[in-house]
C-alpha atoms as a PDB file:
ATOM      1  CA  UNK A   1       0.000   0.000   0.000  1.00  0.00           C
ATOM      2  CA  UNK A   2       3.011   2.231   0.271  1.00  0.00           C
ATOM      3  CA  UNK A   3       3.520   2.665  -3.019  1.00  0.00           C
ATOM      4  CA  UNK A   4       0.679   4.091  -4.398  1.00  0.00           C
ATOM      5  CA  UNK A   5       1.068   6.382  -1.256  1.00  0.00           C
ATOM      6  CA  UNK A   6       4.242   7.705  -2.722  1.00  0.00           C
ATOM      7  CA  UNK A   7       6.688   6.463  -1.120  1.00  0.00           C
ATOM      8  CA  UNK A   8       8.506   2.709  -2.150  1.00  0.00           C
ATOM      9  CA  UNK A   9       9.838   2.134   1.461  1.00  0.00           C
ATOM     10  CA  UNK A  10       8.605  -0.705   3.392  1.00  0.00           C
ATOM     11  CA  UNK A  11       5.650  -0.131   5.669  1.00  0.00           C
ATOM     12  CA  UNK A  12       5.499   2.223   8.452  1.00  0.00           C
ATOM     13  CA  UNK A  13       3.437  -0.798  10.782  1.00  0.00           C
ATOM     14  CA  UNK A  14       5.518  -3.219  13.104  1.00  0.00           C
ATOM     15  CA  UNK A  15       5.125  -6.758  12.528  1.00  0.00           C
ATOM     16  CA  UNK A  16       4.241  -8.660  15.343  1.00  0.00           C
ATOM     17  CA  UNK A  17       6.751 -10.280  17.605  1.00  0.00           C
ATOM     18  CA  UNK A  18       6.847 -13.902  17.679  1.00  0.00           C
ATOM     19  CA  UNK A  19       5.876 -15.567  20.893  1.00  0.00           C
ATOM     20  CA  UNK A  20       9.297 -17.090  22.650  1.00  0.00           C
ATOM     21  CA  UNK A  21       7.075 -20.690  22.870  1.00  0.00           C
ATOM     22  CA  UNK A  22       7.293 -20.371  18.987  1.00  0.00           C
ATOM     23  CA  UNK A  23      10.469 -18.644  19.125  1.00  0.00           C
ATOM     24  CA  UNK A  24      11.955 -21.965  21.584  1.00  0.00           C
ATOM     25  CA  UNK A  25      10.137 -24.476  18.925  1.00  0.00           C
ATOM     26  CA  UNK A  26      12.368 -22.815  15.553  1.00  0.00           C
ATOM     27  CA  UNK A  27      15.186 -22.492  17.214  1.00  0.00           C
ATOM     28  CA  UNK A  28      14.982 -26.625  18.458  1.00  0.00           C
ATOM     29  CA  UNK A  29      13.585 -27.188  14.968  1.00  0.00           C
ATOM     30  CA  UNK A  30      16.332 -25.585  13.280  1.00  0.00           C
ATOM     31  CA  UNK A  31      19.135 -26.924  15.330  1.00  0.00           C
ATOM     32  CA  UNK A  32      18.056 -30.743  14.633  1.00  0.00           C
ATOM     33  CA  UNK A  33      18.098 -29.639  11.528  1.00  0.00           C
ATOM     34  CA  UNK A  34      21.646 -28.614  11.782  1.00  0.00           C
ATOM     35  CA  UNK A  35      23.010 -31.271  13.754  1.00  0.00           C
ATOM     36  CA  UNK A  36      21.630 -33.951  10.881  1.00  0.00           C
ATOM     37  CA  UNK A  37      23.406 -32.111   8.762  1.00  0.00           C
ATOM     38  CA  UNK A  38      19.675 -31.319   6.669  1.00  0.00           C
ATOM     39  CA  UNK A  39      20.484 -27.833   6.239  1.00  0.00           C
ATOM     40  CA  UNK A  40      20.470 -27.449   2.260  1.00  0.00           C
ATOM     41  CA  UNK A  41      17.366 -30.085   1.540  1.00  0.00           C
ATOM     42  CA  UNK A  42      15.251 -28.221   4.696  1.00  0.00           C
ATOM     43  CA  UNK A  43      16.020 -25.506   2.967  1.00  0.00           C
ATOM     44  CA  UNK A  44      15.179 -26.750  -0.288  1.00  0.00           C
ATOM     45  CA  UNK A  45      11.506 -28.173   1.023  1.00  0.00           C
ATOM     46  CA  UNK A  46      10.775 -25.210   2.941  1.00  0.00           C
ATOM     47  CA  UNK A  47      10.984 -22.759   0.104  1.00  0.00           C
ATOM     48  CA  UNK A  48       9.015 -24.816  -2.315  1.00  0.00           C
ATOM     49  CA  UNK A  49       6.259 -25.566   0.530  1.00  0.00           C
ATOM     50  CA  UNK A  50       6.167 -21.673   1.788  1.00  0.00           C
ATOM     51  CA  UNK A  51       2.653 -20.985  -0.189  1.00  0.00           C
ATOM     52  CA  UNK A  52       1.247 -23.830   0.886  1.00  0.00           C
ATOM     53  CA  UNK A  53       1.941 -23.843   5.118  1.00  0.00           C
ATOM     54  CA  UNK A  54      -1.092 -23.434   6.460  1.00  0.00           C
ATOM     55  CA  UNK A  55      -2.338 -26.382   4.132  1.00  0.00           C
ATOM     56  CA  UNK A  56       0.510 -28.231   5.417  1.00  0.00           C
ATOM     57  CA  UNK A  57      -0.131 -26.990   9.170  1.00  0.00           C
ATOM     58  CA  UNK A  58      -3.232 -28.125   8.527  1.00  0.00           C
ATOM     59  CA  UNK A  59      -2.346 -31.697   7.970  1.00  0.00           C
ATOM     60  CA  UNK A  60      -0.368 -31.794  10.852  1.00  0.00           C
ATOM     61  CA  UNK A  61      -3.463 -31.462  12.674  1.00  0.00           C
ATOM     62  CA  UNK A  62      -4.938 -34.631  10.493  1.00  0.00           C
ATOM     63  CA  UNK A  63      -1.586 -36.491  11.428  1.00  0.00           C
ATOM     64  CA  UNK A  64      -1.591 -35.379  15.048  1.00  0.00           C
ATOM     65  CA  UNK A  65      -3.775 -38.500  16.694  1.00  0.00           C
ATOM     66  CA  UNK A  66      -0.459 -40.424  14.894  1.00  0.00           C
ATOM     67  CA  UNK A  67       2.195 -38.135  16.224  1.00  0.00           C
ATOM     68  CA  UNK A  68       0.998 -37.807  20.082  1.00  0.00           C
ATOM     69  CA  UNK A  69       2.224 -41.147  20.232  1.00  0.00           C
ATOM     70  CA  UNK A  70       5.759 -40.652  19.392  1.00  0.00           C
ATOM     71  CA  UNK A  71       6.753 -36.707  19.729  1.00  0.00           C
ATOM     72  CA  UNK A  72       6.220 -34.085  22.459  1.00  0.00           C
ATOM     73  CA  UNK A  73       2.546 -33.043  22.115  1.00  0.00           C
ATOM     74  CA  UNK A  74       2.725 -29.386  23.622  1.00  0.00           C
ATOM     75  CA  UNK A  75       5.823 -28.816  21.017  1.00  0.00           C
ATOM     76  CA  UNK A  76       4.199 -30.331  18.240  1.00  0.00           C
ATOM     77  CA  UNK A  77       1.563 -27.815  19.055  1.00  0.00           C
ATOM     78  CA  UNK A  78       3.384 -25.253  19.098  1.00  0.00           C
ATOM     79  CA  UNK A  79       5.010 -26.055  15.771  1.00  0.00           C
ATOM     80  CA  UNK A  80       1.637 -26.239  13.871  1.00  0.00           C
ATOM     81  CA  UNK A  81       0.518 -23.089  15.465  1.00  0.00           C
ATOM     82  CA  UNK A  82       3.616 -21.318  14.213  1.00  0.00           C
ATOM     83  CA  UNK A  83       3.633 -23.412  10.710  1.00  0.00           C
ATOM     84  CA  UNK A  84      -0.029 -21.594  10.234  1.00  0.00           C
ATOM     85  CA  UNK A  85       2.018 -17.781   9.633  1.00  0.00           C
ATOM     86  CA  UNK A  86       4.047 -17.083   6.675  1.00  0.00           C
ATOM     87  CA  UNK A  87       6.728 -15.046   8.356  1.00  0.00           C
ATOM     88  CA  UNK A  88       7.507 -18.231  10.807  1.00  0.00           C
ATOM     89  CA  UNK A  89       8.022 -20.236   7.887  1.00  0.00           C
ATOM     90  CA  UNK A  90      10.901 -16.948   6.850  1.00  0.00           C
ATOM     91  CA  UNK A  91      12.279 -16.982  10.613  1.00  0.00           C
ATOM     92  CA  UNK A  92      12.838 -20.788  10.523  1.00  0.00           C
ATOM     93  CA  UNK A  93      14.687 -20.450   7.119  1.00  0.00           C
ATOM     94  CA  UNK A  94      16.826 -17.376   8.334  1.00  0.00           C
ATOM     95  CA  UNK A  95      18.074 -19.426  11.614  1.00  0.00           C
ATOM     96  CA  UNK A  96      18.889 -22.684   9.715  1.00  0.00           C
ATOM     97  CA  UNK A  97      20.704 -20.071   7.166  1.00  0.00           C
ATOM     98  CA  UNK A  98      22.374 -18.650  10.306  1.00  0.00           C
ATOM     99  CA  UNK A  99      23.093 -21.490  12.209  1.00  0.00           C
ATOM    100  CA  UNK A 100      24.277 -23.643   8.880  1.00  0.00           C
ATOM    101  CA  UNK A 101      26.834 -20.903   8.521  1.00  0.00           C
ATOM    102  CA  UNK A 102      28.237 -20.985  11.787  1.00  0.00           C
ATOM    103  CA  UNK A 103      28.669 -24.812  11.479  1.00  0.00           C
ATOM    104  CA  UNK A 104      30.140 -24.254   8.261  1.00  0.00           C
ATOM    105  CA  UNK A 105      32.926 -21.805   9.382  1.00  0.00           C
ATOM    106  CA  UNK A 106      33.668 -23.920  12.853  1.00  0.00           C
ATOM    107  CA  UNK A 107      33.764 -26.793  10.308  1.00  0.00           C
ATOM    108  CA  UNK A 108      36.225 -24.757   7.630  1.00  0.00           C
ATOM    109  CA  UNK A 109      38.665 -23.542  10.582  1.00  0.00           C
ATOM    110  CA  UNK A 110      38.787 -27.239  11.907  1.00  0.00           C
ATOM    111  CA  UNK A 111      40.296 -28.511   8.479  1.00  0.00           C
ATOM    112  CA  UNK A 112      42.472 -25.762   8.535  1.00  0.00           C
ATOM    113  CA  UNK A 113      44.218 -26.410  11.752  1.00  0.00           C
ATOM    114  CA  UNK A 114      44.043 -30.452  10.945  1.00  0.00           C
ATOM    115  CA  UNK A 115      46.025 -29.501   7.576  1.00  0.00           C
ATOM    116  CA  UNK A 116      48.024 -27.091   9.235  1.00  0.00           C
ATOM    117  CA  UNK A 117      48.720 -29.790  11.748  1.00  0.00           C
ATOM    118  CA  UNK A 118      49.205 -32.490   9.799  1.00  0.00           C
ATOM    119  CA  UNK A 119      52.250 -30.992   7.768  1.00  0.00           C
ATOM    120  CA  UNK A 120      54.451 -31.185  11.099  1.00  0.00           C
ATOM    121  CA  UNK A 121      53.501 -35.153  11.239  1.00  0.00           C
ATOM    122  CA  UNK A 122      56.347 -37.336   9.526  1.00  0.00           C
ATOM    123  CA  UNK A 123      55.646 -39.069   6.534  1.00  0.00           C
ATOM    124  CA  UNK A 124      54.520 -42.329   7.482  1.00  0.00           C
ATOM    125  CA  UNK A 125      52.194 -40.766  10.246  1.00  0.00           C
ATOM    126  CA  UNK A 126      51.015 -39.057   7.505  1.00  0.00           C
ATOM    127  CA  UNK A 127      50.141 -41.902   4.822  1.00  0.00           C
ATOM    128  CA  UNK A 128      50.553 -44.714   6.751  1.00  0.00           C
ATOM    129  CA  UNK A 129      48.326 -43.780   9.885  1.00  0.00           C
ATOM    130  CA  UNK A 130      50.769 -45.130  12.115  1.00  0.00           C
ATOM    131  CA  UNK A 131      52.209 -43.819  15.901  1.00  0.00           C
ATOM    132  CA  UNK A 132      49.258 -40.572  14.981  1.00  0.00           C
ATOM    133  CA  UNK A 133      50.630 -38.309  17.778  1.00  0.00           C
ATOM    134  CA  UNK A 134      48.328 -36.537  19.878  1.00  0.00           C
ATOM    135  CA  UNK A 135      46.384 -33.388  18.770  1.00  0.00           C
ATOM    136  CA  UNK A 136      46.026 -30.893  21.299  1.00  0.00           C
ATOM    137  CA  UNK A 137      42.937 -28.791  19.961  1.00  0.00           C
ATOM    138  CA  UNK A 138      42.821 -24.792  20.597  1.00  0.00           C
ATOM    139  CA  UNK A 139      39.638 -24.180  22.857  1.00  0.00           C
ATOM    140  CA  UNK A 140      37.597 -22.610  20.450  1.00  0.00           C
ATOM    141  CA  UNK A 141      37.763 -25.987  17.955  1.00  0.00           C
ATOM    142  CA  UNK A 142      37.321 -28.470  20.474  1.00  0.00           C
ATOM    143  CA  UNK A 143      33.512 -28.388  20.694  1.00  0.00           C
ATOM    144  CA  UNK A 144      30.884 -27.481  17.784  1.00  0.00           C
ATOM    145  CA  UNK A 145      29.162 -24.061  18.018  1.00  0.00           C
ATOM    146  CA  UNK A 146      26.222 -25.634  19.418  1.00  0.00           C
ATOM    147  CA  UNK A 147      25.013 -28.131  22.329  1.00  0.00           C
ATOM    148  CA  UNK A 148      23.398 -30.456  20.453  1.00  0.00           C
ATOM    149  CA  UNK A 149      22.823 -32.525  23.964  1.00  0.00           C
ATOM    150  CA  UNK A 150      19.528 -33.522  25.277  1.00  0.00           C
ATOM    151  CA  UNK A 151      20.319 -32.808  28.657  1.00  0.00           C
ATOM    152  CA  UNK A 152      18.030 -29.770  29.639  1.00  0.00           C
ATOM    153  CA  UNK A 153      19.970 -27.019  31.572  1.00  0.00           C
END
C-alpha cells in the first residue's frame, strides 16, 4: 500500500513479535536440523512448501492423533501453530541459514588447523596412519558451536 502512497519504502506498521514458545520451537527445529546435517534439503523443502503452510499446518493437525504417540505433544503444538504464519516459515529459514553458517565456518577452521597440523607429522604418520601423535585442539575448535545434547539445563 506504500507505493501508491508515494513512497517505495517498506511499511510504516511493526510486525508482530513472535511468541518465545514459537520462538523456543524454531530455534529446536532448526538446530536438529543442523546437527543432521539437513540444512540445504530443509532448505530446499521449505521454500518450495512456503505458499502452501497453512495447508501443510493443517495436515499436521490430520496427522496429530499419529504423532501424540511418538513426539512431544505441547511442542508439536506449538510447531503447527507457528507453521499456520508465513513469516515463521521466513524466521525458521533465516536461523537454519544462520546457524548452517556458523557450522560451516567452525567446520572450515577445523580442516584448517588439521592440515596445518598435519604438515608437522612425519611421513609415514602421515600416509601410513601409524604412531598418529596426539592433537592438542585450541579451545575454540574443540567443541561445535552448538550443544546439540539432550540434557536440559
Amino acid at each position: 500500500m506504500s507505493f501508491f502512497k508515494g513512497t517505495t519504502g517498506g511499511s510504516d506498521v511493526p510486525e508482530p513479535a513472535i511468541p518465545e514458545e514459537e520462538n523456543a520451537v524454531l530455534e529446536k527445529v532448526a538446530l536438529k536440523v543442523i546437527q543432521w546435517r539437513m540444512a540445504i534439503p530443509a532448505i530446499l523443502a521449505l521454500e518450495s512448501v512456503k505458499p502452501l503452510n497453512y495447508i501443510g499446518s493443517q495436515m499436521m493437525v490430520f496427522f496429530e492423533p499419529i504423532v501424540q504417540g511418538v513426539f512431544n505433544f505441547k511442542e508439536y503444538e506449538t510447531f503447527r501453530v507457528a507453521m499456520e504464519r508465513r513469516e515463521n516459515i521466513e524466521n525458521l529459514l533465516q536461523k537454519i541459514e544462520k546457524y548452517d553458517a556458523l557450522m560451516y565456518q567452525w567446520e572450515k577452521d577445523l580442516r584448517k588447523f588439521m592440515r596445518q597440523e598435519k604438515k608437522k607429522w612425519k611421513w609415514y604418520q602421515r600416509y601410513l596412519g601409524i604412531a598418529k601423535p596426539p592433537v592438542v585442539y585450541p579451545e575454540n575448535l574443540r567443541t561445535p558451536p552448538f550443544d546439540f545434547s539432550k540434557k536440559k539445563k
